[in-house]
Structure formats: C-alpha cells, structure tokens
PDB file of N, CA and C in Angstrom:
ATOM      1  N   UNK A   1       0.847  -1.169   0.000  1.00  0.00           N
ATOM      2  CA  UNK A   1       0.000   0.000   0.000  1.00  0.00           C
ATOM      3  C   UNK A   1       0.899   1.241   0.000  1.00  0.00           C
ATOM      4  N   UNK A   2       0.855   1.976  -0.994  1.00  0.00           N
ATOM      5  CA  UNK A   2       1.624   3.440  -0.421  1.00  0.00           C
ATOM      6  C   UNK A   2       1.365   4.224   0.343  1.00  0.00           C
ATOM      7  N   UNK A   3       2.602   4.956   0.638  1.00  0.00           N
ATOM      8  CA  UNK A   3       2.571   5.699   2.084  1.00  0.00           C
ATOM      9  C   UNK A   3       1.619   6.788   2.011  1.00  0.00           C
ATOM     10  N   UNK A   4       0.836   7.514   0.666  1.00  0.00           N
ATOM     11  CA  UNK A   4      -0.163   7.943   1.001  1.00  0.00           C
ATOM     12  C   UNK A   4      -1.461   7.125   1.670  1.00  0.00           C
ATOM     13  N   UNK A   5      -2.137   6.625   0.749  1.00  0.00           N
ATOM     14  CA  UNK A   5      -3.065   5.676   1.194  1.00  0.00           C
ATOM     15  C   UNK A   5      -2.858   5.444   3.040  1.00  0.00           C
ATOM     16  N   UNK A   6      -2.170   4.797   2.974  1.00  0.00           N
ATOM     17  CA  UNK A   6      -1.601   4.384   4.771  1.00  0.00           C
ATOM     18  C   UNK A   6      -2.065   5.673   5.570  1.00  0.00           C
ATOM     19  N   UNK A   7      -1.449   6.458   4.826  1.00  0.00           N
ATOM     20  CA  UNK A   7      -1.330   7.978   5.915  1.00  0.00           C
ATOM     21  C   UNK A   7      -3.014   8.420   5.841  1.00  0.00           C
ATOM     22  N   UNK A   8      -3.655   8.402   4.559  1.00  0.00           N
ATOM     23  CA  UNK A   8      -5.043   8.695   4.894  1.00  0.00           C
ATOM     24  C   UNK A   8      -6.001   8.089   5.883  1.00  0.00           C
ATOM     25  N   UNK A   9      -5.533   6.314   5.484  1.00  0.00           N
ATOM     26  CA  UNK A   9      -6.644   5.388   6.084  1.00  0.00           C
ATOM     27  C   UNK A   9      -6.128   5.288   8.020  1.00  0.00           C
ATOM     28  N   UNK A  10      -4.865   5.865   7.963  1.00  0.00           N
ATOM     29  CA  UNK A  10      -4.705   6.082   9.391  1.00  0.00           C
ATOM     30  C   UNK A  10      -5.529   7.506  10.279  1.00  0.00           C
ATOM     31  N   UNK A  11      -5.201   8.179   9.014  1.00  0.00           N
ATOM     32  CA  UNK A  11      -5.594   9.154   9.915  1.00  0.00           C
ATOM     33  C   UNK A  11      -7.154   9.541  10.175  1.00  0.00           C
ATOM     34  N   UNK A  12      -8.193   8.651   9.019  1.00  0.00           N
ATOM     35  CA  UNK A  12      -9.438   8.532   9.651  1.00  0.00           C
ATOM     36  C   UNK A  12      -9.557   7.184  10.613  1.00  0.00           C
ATOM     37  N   UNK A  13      -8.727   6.177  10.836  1.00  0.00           N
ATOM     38  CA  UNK A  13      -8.888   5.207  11.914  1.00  0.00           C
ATOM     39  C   UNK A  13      -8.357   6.079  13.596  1.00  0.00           C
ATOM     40  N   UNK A  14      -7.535   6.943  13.476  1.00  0.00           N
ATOM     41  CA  UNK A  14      -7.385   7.956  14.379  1.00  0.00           C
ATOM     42  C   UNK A  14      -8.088   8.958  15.093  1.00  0.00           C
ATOM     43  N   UNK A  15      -8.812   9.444  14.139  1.00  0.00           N
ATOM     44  CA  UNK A  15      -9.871  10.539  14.245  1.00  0.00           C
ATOM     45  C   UNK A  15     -11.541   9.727  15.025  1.00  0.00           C
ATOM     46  N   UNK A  16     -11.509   8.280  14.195  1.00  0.00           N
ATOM     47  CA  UNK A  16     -12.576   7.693  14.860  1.00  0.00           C
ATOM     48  C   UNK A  16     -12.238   6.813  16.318  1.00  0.00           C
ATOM     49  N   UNK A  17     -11.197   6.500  16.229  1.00  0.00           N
ATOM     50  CA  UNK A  17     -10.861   5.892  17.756  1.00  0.00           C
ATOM     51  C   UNK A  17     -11.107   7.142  18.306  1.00  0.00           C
ATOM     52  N   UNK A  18     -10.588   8.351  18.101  1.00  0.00           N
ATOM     53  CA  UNK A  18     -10.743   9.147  19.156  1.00  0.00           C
ATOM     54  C   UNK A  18     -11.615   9.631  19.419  1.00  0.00           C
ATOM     55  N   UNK A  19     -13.235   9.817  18.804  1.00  0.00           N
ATOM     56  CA  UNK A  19     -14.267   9.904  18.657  1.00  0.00           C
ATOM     57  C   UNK A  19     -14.965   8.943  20.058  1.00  0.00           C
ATOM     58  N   UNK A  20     -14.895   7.831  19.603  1.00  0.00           N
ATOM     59  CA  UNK A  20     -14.997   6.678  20.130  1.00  0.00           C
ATOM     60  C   UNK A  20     -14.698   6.557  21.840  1.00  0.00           C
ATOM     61  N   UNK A  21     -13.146   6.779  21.928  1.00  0.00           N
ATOM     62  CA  UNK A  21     -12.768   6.762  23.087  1.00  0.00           C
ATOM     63  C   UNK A  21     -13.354   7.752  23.859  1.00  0.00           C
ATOM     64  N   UNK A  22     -13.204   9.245  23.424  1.00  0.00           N
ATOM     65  CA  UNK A  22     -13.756  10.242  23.997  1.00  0.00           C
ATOM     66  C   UNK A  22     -15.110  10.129  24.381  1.00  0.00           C
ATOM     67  N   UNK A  23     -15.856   9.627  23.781  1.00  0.00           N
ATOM     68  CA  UNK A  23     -17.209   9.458  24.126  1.00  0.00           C
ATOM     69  C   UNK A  23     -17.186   8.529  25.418  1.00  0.00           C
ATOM     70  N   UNK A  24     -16.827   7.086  25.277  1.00  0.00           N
ATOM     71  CA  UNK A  24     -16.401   6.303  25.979  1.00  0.00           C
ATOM     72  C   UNK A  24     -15.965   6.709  27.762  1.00  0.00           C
ATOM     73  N   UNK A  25     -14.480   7.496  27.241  1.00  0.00           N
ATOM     74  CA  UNK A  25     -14.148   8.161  29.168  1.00  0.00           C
ATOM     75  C   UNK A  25     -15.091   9.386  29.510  1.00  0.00           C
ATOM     76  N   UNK A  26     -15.743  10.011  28.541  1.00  0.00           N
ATOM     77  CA  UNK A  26     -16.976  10.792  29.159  1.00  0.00           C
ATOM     78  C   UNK A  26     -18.192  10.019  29.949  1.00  0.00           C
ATOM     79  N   UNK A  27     -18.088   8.887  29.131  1.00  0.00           N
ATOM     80  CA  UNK A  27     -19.878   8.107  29.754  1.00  0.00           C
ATOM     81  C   UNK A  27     -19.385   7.597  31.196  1.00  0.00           C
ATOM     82  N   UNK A  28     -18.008   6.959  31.250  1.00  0.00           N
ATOM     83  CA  UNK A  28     -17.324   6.404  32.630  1.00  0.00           C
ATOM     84  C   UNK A  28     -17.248   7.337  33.360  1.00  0.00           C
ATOM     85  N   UNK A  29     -16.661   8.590  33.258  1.00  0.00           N
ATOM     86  CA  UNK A  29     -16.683   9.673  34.196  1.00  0.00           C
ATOM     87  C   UNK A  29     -17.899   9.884  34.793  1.00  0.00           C
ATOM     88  N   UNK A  30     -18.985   9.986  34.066  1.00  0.00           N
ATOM     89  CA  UNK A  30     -19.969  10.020  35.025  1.00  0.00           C
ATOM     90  C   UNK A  30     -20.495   9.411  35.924  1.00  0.00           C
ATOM     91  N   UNK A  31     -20.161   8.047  35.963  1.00  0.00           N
ATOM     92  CA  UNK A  31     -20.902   7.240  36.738  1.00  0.00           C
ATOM     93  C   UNK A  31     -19.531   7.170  38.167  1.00  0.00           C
ATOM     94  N   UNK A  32     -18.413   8.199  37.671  1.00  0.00           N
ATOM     95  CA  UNK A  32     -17.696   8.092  39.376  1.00  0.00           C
ATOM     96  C   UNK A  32     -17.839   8.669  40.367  1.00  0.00           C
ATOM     97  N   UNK A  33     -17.529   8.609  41.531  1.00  0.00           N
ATOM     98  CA  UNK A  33     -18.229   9.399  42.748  1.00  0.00           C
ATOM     99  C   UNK A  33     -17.590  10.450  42.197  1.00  0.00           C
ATOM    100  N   UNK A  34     -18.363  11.301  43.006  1.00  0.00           N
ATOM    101  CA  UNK A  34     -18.305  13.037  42.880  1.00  0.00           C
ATOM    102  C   UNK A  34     -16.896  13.233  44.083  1.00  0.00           C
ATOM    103  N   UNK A  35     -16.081  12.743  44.222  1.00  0.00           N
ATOM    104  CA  UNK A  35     -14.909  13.296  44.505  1.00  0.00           C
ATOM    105  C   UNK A  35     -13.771  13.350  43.787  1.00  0.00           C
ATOM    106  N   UNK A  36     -13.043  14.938  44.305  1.00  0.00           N
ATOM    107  CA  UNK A  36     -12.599  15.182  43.153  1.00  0.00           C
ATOM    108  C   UNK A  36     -11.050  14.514  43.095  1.00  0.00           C
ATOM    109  N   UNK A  37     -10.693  13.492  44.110  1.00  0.00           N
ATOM    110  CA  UNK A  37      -9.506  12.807  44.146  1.00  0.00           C
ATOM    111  C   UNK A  37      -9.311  11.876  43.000  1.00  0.00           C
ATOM    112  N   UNK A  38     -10.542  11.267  43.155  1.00  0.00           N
ATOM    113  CA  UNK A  38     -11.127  10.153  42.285  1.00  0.00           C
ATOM    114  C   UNK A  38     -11.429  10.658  40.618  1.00  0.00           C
ATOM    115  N   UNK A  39     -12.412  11.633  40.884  1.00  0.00           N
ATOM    116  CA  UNK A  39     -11.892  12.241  39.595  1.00  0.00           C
ATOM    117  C   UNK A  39     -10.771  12.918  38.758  1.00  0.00           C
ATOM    118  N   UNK A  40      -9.928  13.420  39.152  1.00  0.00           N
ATOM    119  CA  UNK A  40      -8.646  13.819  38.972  1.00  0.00           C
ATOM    120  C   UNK A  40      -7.843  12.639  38.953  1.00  0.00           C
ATOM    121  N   UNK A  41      -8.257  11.366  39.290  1.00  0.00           N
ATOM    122  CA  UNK A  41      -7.243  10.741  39.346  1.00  0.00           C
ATOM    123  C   UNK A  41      -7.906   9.627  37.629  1.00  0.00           C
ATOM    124  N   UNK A  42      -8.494   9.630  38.111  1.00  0.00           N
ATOM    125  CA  UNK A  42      -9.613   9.157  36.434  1.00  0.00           C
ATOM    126  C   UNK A  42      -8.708   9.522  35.086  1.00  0.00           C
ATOM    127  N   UNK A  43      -9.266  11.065  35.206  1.00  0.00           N
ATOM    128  CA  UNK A  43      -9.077  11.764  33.785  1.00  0.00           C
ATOM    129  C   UNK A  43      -7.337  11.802  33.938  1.00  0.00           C
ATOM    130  N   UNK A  44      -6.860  12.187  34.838  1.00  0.00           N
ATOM    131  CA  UNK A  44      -5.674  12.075  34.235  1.00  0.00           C
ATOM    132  C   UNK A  44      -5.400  10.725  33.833  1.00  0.00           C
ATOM    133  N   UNK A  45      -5.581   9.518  33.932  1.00  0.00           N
ATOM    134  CA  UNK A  45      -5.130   8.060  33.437  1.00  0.00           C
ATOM    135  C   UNK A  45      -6.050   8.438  32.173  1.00  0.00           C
ATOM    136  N   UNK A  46      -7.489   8.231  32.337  1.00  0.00           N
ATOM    137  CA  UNK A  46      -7.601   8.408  30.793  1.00  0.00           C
ATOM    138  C   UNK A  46      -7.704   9.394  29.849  1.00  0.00           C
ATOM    139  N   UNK A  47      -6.965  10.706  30.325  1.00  0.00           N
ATOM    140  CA  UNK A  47      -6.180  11.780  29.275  1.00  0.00           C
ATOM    141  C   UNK A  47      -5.140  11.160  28.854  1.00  0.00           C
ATOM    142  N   UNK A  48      -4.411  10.508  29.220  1.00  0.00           N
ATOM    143  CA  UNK A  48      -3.209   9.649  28.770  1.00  0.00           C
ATOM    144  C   UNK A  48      -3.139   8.387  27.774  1.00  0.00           C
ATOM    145  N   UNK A  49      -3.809   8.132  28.575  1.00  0.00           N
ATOM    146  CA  UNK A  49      -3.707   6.266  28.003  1.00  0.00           C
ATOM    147  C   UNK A  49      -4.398   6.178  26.323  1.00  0.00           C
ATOM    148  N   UNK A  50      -4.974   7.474  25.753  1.00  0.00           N
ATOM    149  CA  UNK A  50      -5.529   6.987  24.423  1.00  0.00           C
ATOM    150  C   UNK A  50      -4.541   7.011  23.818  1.00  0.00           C
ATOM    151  N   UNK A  51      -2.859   7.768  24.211  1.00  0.00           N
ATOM    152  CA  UNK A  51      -2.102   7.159  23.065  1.00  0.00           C
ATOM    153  C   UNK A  51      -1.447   6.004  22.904  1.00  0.00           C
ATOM    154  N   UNK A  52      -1.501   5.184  23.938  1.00  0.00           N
ATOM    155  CA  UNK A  52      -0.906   3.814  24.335  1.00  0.00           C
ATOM    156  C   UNK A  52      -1.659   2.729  22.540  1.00  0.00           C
ATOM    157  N   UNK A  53      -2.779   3.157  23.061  1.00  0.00           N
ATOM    158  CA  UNK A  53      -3.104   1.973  21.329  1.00  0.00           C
ATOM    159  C   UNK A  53      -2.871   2.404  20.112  1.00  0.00           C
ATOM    160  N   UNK A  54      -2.539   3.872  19.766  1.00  0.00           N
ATOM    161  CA  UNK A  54      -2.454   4.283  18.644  1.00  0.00           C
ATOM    162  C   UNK A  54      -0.730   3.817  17.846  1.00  0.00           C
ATOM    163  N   UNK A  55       0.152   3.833  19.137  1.00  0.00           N
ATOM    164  CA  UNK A  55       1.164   3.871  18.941  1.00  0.00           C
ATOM    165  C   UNK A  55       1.569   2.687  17.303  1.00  0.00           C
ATOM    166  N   UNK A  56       1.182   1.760  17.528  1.00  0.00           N
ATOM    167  CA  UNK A  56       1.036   0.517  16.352  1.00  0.00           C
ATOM    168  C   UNK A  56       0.554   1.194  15.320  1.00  0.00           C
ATOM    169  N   UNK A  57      -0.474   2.102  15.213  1.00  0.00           N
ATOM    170  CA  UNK A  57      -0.997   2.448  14.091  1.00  0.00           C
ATOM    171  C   UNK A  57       0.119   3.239  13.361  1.00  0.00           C
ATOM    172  N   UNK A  58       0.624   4.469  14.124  1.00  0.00           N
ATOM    173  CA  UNK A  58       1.539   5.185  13.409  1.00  0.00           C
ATOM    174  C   UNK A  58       2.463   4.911  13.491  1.00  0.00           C
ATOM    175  N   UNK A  59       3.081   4.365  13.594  1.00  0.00           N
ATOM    176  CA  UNK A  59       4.682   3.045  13.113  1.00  0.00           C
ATOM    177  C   UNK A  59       3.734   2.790  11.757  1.00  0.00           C
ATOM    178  N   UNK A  60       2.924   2.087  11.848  1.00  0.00           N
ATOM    179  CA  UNK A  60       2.871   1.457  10.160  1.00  0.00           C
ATOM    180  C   UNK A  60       2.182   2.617   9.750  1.00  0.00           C
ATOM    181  N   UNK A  61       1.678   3.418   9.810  1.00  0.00           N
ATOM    182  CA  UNK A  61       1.612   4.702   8.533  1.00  0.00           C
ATOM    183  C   UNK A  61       2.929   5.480   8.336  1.00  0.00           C
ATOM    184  N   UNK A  62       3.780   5.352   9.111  1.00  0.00           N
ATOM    185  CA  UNK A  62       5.278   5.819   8.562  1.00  0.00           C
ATOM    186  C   UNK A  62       5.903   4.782   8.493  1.00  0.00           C
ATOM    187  N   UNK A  63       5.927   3.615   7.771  1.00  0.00           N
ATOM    188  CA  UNK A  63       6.198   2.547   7.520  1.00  0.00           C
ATOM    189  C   UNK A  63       6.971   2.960   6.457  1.00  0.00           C
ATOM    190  N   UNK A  64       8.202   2.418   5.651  1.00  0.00           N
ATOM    191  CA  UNK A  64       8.423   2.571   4.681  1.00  0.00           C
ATOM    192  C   UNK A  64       8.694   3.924   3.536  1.00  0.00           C
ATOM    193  N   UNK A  65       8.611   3.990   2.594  1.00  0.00           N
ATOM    194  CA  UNK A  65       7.784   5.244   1.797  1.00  0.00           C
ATOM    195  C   UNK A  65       6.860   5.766   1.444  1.00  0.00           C
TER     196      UNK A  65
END
C-alpha cells in the first residue's frame, strides 16, 4: 500500500478511535463518585492512556515510503 493511502486510512482510523474513546471516558466519568480525588485521578489516566493503542498504528503509517 503506499505511504499515502496508509497515511489517509490512518488518519481517519485515528480521528474515529478518538471519537470513540472520547465518548467512551466521558460516559465512565460520570458514573464516578463526585470526589474530586477520584476524579482527577480518572481523567488524568484516561487523558493519557488513548495514546498507548495508537502507537502501532503510526509506526505502520510511517512505515516505509
């Protein structure tokens, strides 16, 4: 596949994970207690952690040429 193609079909598989996810740690956030230890301690893990799965994706869209 060329490195365009790659780079497109990544970057809408990107845009929709993050769609996805975001929706996702919004619906969980709500259902945590209303303290704000707990919450602060939430969002910061999942402000973070959505780049942990992407990482695979963009290695192979800069794959090659």
């Amino acid at each position: 596949m060329p490195a365009r193609w790659r780079k497109l079909f990544g970057t809408g598989a990107i845009l929709a994970f993050m769609a996805a996810y975001i929706w996702a740690a919004a619906i969980v956030g709500d259902y945590l207690p209303r303290h704000w230890a707990i919450q602060l301690a939430y969002f910061v893990v999942a402000g973070t952690a959505w780049a942990a799965p992407l990482i695979p994706l963009v290695i192979w869209m800069n794959r090659g040429r």
